[in-house]
Structure formats: structure tokens, C-alpha cells
C-alpha atoms as a PDB file:
ATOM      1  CA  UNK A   1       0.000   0.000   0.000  1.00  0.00           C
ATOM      2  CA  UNK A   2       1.227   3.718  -0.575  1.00  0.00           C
ATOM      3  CA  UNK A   3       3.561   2.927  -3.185  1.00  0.00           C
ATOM      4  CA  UNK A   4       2.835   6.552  -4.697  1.00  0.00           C
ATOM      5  CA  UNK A   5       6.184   8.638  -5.090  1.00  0.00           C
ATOM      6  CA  UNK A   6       5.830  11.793  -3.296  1.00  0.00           C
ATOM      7  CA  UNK A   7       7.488  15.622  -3.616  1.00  0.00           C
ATOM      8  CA  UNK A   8       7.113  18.270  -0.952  1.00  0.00           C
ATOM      9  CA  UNK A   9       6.827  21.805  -1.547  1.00  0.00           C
ATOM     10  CA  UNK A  10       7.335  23.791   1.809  1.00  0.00           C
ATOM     11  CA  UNK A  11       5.395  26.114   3.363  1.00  0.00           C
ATOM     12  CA  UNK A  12       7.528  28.910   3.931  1.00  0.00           C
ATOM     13  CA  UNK A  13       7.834  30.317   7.653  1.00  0.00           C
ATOM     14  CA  UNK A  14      10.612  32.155   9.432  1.00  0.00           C
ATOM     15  CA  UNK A  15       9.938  30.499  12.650  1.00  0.00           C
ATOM     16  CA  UNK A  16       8.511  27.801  14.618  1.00  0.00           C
ATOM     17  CA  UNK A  17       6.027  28.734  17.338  1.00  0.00           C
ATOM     18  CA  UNK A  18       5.489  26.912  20.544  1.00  0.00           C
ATOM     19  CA  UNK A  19       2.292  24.991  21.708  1.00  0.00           C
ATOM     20  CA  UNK A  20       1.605  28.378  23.540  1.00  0.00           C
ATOM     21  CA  UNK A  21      -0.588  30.817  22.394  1.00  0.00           C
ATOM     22  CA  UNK A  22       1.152  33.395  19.574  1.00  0.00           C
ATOM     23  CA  UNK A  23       0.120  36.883  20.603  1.00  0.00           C
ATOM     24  CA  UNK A  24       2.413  38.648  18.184  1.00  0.00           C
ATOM     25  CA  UNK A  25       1.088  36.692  14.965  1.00  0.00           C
ATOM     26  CA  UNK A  26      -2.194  38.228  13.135  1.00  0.00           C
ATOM     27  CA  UNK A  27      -4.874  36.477  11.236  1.00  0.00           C
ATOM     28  CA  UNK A  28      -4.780  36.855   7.458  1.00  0.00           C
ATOM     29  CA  UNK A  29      -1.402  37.327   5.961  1.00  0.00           C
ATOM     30  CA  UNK A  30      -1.996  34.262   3.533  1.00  0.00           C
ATOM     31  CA  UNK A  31      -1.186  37.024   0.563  1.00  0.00           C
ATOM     32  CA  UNK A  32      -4.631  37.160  -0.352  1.00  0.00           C
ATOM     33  CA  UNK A  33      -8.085  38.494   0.933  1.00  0.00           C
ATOM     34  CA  UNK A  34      -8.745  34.501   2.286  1.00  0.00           C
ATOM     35  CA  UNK A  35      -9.159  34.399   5.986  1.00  0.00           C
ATOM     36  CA  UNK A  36      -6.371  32.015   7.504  1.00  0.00           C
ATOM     37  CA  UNK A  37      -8.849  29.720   9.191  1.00  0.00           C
ATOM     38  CA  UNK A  38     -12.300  29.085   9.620  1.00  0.00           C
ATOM     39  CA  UNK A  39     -14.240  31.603  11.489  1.00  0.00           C
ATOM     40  CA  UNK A  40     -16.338  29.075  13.298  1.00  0.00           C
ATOM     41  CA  UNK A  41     -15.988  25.971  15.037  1.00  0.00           C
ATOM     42  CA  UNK A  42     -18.335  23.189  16.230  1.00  0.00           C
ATOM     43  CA  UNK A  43     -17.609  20.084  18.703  1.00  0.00           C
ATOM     44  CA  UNK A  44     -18.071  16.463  17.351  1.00  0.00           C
ATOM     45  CA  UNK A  45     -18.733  13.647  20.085  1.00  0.00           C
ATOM     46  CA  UNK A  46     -16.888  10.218  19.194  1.00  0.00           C
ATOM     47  CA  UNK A  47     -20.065   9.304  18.200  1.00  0.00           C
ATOM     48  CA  UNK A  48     -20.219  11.787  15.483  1.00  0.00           C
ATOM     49  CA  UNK A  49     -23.056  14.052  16.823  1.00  0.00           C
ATOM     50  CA  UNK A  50     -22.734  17.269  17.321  1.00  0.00           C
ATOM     51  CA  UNK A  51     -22.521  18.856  20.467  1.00  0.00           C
ATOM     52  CA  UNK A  52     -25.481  21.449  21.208  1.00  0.00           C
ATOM     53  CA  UNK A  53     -24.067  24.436  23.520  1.00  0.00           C
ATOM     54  CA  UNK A  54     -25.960  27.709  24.712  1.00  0.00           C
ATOM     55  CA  UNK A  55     -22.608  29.022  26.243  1.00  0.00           C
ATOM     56  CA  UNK A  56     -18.640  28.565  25.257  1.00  0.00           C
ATOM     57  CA  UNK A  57     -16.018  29.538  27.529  1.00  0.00           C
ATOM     58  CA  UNK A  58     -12.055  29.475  26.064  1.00  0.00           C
ATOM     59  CA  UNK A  59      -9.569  28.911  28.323  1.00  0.00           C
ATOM     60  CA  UNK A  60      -5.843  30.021  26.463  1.00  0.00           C
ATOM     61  CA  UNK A  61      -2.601  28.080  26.664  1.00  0.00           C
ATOM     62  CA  UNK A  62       0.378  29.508  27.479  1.00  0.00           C
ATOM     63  CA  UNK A  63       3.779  27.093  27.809  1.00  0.00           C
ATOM     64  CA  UNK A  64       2.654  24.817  30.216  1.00  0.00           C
ATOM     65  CA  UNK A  65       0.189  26.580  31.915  1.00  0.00           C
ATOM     66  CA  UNK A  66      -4.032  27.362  31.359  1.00  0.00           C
ATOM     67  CA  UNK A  67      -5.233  30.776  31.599  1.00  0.00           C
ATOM     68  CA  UNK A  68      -9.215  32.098  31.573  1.00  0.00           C
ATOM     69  CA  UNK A  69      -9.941  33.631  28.791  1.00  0.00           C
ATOM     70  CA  UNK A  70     -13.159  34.664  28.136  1.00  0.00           C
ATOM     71  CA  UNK A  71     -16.709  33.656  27.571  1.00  0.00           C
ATOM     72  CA  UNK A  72     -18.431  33.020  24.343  1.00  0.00           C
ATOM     73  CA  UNK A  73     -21.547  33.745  22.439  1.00  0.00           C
ATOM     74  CA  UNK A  74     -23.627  30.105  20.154  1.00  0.00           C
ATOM     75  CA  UNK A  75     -22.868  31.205  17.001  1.00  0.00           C
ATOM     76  CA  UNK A  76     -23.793  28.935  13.848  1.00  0.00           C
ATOM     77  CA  UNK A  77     -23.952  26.040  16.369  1.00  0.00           C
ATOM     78  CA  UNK A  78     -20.239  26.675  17.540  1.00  0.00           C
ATOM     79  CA  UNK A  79     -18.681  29.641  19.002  1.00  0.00           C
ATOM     80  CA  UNK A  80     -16.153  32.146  17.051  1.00  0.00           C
ATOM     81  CA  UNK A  81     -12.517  31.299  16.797  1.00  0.00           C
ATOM     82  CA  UNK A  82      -9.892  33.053  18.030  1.00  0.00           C
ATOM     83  CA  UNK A  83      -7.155  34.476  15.569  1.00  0.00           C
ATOM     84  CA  UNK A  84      -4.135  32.184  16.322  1.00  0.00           C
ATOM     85  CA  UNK A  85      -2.651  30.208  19.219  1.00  0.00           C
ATOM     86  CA  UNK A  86      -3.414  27.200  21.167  1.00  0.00           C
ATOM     87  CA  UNK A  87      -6.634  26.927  23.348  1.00  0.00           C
ATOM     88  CA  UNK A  88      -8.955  24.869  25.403  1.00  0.00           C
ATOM     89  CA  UNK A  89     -12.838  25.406  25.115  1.00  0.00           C
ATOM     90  CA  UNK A  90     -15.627  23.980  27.534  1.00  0.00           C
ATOM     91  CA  UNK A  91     -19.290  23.870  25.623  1.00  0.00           C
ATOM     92  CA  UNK A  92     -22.352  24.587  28.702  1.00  0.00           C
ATOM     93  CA  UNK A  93     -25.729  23.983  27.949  1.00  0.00           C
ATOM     94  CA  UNK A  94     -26.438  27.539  29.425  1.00  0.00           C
ATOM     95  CA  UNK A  95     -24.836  30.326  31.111  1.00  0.00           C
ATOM     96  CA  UNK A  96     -26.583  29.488  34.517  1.00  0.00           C
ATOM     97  CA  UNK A  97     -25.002  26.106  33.757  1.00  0.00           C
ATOM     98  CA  UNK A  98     -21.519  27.347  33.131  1.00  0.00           C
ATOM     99  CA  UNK A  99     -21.817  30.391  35.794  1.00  0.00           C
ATOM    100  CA  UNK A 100     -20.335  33.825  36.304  1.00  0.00           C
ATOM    101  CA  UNK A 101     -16.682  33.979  35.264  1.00  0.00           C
ATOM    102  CA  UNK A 102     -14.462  35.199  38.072  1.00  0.00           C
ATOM    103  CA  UNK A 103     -11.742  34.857  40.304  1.00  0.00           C
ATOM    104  CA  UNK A 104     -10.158  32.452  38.199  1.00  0.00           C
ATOM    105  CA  UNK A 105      -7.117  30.685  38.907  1.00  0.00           C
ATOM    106  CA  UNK A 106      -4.147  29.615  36.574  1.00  0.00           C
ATOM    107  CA  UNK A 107      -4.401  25.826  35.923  1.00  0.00           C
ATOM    108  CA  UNK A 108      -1.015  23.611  34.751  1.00  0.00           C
ATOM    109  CA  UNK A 109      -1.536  21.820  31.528  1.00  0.00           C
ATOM    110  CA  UNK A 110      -3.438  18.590  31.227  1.00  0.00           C
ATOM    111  CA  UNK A 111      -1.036  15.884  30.434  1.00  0.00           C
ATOM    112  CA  UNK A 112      -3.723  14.784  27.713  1.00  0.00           C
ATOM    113  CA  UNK A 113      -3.802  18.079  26.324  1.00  0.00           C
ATOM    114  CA  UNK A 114      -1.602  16.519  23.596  1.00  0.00           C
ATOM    115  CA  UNK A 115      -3.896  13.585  22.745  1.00  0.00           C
ATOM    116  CA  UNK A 116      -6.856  15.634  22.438  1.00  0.00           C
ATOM    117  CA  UNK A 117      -5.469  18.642  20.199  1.00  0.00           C
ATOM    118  CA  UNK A 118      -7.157  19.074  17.049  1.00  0.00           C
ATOM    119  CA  UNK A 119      -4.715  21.623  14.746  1.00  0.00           C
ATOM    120  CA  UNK A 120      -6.850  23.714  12.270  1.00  0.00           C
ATOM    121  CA  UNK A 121      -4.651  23.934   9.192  1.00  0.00           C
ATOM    122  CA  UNK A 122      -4.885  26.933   7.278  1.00  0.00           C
ATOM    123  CA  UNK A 123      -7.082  28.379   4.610  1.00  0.00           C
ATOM    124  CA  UNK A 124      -6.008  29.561   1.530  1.00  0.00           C
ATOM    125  CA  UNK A 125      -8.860  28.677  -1.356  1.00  0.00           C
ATOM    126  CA  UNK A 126     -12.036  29.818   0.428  1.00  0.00           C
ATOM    127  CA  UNK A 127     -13.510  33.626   0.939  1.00  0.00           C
ATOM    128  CA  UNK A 128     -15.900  31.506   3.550  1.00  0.00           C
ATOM    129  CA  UNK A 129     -14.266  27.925   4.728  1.00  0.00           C
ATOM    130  CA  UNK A 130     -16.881  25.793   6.555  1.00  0.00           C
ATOM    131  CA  UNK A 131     -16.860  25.225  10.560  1.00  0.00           C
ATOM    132  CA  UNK A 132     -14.278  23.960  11.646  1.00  0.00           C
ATOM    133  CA  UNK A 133     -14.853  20.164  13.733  1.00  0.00           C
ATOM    134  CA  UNK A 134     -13.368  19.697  16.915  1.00  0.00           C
ATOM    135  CA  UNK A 135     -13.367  16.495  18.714  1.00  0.00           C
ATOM    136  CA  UNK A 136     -14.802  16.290  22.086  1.00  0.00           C
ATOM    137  CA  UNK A 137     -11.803  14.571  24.624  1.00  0.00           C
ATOM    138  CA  UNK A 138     -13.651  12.415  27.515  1.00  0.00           C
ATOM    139  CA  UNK A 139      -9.433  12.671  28.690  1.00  0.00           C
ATOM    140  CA  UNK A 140      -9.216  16.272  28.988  1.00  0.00           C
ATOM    141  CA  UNK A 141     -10.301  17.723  32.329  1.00  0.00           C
ATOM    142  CA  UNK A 142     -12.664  20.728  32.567  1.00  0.00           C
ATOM    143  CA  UNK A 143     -10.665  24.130  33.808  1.00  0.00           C
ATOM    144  CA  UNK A 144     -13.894  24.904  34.984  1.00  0.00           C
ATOM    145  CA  UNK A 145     -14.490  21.760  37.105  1.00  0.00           C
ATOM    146  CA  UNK A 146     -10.666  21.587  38.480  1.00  0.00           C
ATOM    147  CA  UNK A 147     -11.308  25.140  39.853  1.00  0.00           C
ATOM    148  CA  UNK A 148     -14.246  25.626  40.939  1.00  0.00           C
ATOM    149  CA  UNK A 149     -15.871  21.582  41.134  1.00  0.00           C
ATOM    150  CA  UNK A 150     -19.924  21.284  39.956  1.00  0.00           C
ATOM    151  CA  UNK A 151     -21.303  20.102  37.515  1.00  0.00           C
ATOM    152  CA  UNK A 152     -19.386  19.107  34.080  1.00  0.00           C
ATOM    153  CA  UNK A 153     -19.943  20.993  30.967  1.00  0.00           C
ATOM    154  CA  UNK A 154     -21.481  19.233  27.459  1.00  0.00           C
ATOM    155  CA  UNK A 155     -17.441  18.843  26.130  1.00  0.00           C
ATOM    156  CA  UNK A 156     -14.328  20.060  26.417  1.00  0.00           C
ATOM    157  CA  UNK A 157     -11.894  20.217  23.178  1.00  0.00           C
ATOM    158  CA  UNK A 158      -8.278  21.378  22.647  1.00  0.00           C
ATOM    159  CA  UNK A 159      -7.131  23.416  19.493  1.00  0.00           C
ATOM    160  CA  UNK A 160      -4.133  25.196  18.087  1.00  0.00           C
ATOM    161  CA  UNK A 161      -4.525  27.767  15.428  1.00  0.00           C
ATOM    162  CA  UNK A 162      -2.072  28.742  12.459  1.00  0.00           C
ATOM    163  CA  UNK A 163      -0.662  32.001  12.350  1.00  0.00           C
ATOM    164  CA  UNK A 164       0.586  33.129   9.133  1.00  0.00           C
ATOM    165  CA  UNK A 165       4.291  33.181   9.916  1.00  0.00           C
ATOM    166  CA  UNK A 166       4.204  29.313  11.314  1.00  0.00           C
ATOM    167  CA  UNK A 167       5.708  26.737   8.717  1.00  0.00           C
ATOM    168  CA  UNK A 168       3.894  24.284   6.717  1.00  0.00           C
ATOM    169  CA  UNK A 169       4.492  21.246   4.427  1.00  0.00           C
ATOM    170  CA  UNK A 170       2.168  20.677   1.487  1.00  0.00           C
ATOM    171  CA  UNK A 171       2.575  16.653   0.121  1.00  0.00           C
ATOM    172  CA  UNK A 172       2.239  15.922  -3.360  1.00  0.00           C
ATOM    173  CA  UNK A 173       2.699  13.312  -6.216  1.00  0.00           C
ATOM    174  CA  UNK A 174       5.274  13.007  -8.422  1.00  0.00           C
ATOM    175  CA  UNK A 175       3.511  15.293 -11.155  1.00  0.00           C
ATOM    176  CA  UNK A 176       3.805  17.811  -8.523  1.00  0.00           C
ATOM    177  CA  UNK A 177       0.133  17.829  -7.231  1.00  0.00           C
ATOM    178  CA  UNK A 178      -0.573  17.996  -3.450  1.00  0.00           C
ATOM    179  CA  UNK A 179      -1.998  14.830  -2.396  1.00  0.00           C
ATOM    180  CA  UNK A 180      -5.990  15.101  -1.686  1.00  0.00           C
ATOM    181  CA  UNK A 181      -5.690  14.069   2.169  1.00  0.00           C
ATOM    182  CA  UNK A 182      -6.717  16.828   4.226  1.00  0.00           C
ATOM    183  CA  UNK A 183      -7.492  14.586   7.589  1.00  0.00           C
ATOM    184  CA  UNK A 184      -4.814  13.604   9.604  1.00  0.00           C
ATOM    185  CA  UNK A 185      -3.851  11.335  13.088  1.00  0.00           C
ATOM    186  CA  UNK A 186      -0.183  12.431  14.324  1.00  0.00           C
ATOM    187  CA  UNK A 187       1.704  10.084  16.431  1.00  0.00           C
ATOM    188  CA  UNK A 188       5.236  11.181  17.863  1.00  0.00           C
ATOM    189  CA  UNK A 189       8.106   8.570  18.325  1.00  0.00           C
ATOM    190  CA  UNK A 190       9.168   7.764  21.996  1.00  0.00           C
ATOM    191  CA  UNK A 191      12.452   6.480  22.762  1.00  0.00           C
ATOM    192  CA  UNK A 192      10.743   2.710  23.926  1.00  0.00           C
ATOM    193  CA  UNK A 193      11.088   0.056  21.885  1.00  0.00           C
ATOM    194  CA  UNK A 194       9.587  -3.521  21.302  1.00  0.00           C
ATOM    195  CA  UNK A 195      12.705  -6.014  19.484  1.00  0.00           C
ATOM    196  CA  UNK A 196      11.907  -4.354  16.434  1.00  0.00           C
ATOM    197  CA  UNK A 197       9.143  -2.096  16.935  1.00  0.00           C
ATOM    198  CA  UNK A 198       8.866   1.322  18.478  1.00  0.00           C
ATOM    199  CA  UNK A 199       6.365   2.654  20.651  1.00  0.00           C
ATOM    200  CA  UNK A 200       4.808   6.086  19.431  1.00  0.00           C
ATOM    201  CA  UNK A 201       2.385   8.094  21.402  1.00  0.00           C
ATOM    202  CA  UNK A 202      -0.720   9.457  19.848  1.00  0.00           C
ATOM    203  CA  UNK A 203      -0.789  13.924  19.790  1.00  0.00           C
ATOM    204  CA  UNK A 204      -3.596  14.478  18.152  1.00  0.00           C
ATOM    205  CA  UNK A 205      -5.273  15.385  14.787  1.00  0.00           C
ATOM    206  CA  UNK A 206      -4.920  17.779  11.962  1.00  0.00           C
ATOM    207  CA  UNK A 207      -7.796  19.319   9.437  1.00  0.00           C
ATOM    208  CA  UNK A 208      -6.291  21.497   6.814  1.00  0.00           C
ATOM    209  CA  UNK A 209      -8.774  23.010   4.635  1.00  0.00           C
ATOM    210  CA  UNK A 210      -5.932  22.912   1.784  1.00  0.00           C
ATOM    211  CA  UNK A 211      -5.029  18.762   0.110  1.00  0.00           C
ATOM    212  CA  UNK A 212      -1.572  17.652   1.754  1.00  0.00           C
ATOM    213  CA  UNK A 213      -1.331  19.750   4.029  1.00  0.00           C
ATOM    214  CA  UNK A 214       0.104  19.283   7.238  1.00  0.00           C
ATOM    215  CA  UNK A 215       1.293  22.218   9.516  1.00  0.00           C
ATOM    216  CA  UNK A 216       4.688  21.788  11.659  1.00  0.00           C
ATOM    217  CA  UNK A 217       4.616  24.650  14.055  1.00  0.00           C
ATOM    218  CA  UNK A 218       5.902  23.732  17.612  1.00  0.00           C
ATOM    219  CA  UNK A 219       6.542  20.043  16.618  1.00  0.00           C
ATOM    220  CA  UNK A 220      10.211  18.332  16.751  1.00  0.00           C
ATOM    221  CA  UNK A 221      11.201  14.819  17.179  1.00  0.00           C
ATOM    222  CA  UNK A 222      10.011  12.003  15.007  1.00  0.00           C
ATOM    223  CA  UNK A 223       6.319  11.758  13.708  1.00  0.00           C
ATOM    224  CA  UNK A 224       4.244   9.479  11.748  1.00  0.00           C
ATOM    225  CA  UNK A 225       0.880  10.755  10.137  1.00  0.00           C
ATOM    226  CA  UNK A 226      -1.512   8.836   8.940  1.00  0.00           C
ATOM    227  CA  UNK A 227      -4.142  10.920   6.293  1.00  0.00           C
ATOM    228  CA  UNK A 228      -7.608  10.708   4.947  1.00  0.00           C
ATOM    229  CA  UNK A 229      -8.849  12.001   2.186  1.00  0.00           C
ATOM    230  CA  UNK A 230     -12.117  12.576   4.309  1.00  0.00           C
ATOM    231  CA  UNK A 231     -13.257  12.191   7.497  1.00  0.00           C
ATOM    232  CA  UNK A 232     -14.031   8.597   8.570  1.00  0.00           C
ATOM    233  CA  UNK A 233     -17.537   7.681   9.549  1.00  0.00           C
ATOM    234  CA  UNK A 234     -16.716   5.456  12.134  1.00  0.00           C
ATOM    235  CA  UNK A 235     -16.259   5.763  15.711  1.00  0.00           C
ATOM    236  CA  UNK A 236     -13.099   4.516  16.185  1.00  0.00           C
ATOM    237  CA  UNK A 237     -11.221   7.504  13.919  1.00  0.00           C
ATOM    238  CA  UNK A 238     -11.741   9.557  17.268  1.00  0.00           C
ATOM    239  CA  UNK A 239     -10.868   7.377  19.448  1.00  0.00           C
ATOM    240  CA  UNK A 240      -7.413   6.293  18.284  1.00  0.00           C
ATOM    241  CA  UNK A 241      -5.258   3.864  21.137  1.00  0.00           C
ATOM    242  CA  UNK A 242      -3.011   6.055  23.643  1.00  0.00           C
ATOM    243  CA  UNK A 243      -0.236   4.471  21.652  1.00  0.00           C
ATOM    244  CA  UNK A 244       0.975   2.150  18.349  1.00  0.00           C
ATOM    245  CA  UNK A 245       3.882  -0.077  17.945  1.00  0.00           C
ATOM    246  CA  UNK A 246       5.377   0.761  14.584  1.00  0.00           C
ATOM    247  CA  UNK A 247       8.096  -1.211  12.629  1.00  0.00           C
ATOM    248  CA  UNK A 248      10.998   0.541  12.715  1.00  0.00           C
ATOM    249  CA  UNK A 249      12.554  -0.589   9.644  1.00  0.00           C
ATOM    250  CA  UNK A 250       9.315   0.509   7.781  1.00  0.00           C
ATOM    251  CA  UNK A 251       9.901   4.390   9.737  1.00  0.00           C
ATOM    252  CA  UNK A 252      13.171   3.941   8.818  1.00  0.00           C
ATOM    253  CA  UNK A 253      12.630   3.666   5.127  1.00  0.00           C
ATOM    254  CA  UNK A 254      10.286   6.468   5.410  1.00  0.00           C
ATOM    255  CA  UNK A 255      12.894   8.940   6.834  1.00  0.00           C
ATOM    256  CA  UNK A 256      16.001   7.874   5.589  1.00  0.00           C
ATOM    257  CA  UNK A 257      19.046   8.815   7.540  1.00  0.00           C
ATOM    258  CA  UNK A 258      18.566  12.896   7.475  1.00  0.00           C
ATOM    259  CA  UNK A 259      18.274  14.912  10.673  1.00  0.00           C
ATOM    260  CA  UNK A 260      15.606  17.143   9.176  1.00  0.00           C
ATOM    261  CA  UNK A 261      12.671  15.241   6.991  1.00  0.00           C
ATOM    262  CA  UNK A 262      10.023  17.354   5.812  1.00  0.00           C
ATOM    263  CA  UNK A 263       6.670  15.310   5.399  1.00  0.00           C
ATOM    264  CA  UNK A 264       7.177  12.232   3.194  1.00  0.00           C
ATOM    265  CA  UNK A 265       5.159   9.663   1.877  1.00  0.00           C
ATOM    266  CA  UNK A 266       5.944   6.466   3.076  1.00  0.00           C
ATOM    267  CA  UNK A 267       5.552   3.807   0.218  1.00  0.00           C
ATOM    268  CA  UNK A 268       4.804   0.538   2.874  1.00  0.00           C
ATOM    269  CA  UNK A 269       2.272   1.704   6.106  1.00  0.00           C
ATOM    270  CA  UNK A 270       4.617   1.101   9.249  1.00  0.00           C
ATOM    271  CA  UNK A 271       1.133   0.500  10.966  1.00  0.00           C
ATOM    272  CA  UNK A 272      -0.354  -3.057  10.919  1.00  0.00           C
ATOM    273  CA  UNK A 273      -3.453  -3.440   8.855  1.00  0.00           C
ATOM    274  CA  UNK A 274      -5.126  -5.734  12.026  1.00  0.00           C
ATOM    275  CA  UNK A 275      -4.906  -2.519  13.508  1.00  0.00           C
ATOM    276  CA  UNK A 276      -7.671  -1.157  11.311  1.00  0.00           C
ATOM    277  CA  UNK A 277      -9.178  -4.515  10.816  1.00  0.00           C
ATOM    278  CA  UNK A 278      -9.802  -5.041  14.500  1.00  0.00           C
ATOM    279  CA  UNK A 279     -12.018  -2.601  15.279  1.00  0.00           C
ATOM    280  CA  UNK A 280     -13.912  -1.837  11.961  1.00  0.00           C
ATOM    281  CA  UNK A 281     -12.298   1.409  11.216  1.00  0.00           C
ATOM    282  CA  UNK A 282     -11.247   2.999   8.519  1.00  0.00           C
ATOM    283  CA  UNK A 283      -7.561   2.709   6.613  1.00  0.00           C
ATOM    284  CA  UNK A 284      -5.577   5.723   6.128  1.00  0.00           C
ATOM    285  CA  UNK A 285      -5.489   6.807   2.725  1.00  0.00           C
ATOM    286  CA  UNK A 286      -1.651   7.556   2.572  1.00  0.00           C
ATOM    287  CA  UNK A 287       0.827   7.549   5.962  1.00  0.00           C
ATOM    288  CA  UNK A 288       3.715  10.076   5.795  1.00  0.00           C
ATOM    289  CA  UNK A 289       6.666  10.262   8.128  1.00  0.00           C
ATOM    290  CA  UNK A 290       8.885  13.512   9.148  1.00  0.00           C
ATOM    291  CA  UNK A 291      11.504  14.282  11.353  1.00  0.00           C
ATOM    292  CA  UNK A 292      12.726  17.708  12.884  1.00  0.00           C
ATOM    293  CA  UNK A 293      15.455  18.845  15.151  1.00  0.00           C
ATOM    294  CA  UNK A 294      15.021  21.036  18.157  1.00  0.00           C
ATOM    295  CA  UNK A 295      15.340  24.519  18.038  1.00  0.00           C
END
């Protein structure tokens, strides 16, 4: 499977930004009148209903720590975005339900904040890009909850915006046209191993609203992507194990033996088919590989 040659055409960025929110970038900036993401987004449950909210509140994430942000209006069954950044949001069925804002402490990071980040990949097509989906995490703790206790909001989702200076890599074919995935599950390598397997750790998805692409900001190490052309139907896409065991001569003949590997299309999935198989769910359309050094 995957035996489809690939090229990459990079993004072009002059930095990489952290998984903390990006004050300095601006929206827009795509060098066109496009907006850079999605003004809206919804939550989906694993169960692919939508969540139904009468009050948003968006906590922002800064390093390794949580901050209150503010509180947010329904709007188009989701709540407005934010311009760029990373960010936690808690749907409420109601304000009375989510209650007054105030006194608010700073929170550390969940340690599933990871798992349960969905990346919004930029826009560059589309005058008006449809809502953005979120997953709802049952492993991400409400900020709420953790500060105050009561009762638990509807969901609570993790996201990370572009900004327009953050780097990209666009995957294409050998004719030189991106690749049509636009759905993507990111695993990052570990140091464990199994004989010849190694253990990597699910952090989260990707939906770019451009085919191939896959945005890099804030990520280093060794990463394995596996990409959809669409969203799967079934329940199991969002609900991925905590962790695969990967053959590391199959990573290995994704990456080759460079210390920086933009996004590259591995010709043989490292991932066992069973995998899939096992629970009913959906095969990747292409899996792609990268590697990138610390900064």
C-alpha cells in the first residue's frame, strides 16, 4: 500500500512557534483576501453528533500553563474562533449552567492536552471555509471543574490555530500535485522500543482546509501521520489507542538517515493493517513520516 512517489513543496515560515498561544502573529497574511482559518468551530462527540451548547467559555494556553480567557456567544452552532494560538474550550448547555466567570485561577496543563489537540490547518482557497470540527476529549479535564468543582460541561476540546508566519508542508505526487488528504492522526516517536518495533504516542489530529497539508509549528522529534482524504464515519477515527507499535525498519525507510525530513510519503504503512481490521475502522489513505530537530 502507498507505493505513490511523493514531492514536498514547503510552506515557507521564518519560525517555529510553541504549543503556547502566539500573541504577536495576526490572522490573514496568507497574501490574499482569504481568511487564515475558519471563522467558526463546532464540537463532534466520538459518536459523530454534534454537540449542542448555549454558552462557550475558552480557556488560552500559554507554555505549560491554562489561563481564563473569556466567555463566548452560540454562534452557527459553535462559538467564534480566536485568531491564532493554542486553546482549550468547555461547551455549557447555558450560562446558569456554566456560571459567572471570576476569580479564576491559573491551571497547569493537562497531560492529555496533547492527545486531544485538534490543529486547524490553514485556509487559503475559500472567501468563507466551513466550521471547523473539533473532537470532544472524555481525557481532557474541565478548567472549569478543576477550579471551581460542579457540575461538568457538554465537552471540552483542545485546538491550536495557524498564524501566518508558522511553517507548513504541502505533500504531493510526483507530477507535482498535493496529495488530496486533508485529515490527519499524528503520532510522535518515543524512545521505547519492542525487538523491532517502536512505541509512538498518539498527539492528536490535523484538518487542513488545503489537500496535503500538514502544519509543523511547535513540533520536533520524530512523527508518523496517517491521512484521509475525508473524514471517517466510524467511531473509532476519534478514538485512536493512547499508543501504536510501529516497525521501525518501515519508519526507517520512510525517513532515511537525514536529521531534518520534511513530510514524506511512506511507500509501505509502518502501521499493521489488524490494527484497522480489529475494530472496523477505517484505513488511512496515505501515511507520511517527518523528522525535525530542536530549536
Amino acid at each position: 500500500m502507498f507505493r505513490t512517489e511523493a514531492l514536498l513543496l514547503l510552506g515557507l515560515a521564518s519560525l517555529l512557534t510553541s504549543c503556547g498561544s502566539d500573541s504577536s502573529a495576526q490572522a490573514g497574511g496568507t497574501g490574499s483576501d482569504f481568511p487564515i482559518h475558519p471563522a467558526v468551530a463546532v464540537i463532534q462527540k466520538p459518536n459523530g453528533a454534534m454537540v449542542q451548547a448555549g454558552a462557550w467559555r475558552l480557556w488560552s494556553v500559554t507554555n505549560d500553563s491554562l489561563h481564563y480567557a473569556k466567555e463566548l456567544p452560540t454562534t452557527d452552532n459553535g462559538f467564534q474562533l480566536p485568531d491564532t494560538g493554542s486553546w482549550v474550550v468547555e461547551a455549557w448547555g447555558s450560562d446558569s449552567e456554566a456560571g459567572k466567570p471570576g476569580g479564576w485561577r491559573t491551571l497547569p496543563l493537562d497531560v492529555d492536552f496533547e492527545r486531544c489537540l485538534n490543529w486547524l490547518g490553514r485556509n487559503l482557497s475559500s472567501s468563507s471555509p466551513s466550521p471547523a470540527i473539533l473532537g470532544a476529549c472524555r481525557d481532557l479535564s474541565s478548567p472549569t471543574v478543576q477550579t471551581r468543582g460542579g457540575g461538568d460541561p457538554r465537552a471540552v476540546a483542545a485546538f491550536r490555530l495557524p498564524s501566518a508566519r508558522s511553517p507548513s508542508a504541502v505533500v504531493a505526487d510526483s507530477a507535482g500535485k498535493a496529495l488530496p488528504s486533508r485529515i490527519w492522526r499524528l503520532w510522535r516517536a518515543t524512545a521505547d522500543t519492542n525487538n523491532s518495533l517502536q512505541i509512538f504516542k498518539f498527539a492528536g489530529f490535523q484538518a487542513s482546509a488545503e489537500n496535503g497539508s500538514i502544519e509543523l509549528a511547535g513540533l520536533q522529534g520524530t512523527w508518523v501521520a496517517e491521512g484521509w482524504n475525508n473524514a471517517p464515519i466510524d467511531t473509532s477515527f476519534r478514538n485512536p489507542p493512547y499508543e501504536a507499535q510501529l516497525e521501525v525498519g518501515l519508519v526507517s525507510d520512510c525517513l532515511g538517515t537525514s536529521s531534518q525530513v520534511l513530510p514524506r510519503l511512506c511507500t509501505t504503512s509502518p502501521f499493521d493493517a489488524q490494527i484497522y481490521d480489529r475494530y472496523n475502522a477505517s484505513h488511512p489513505d496515505v501515511v507520511v513520516a517527518f523528522r525535525l530537530p530542536a530549536k
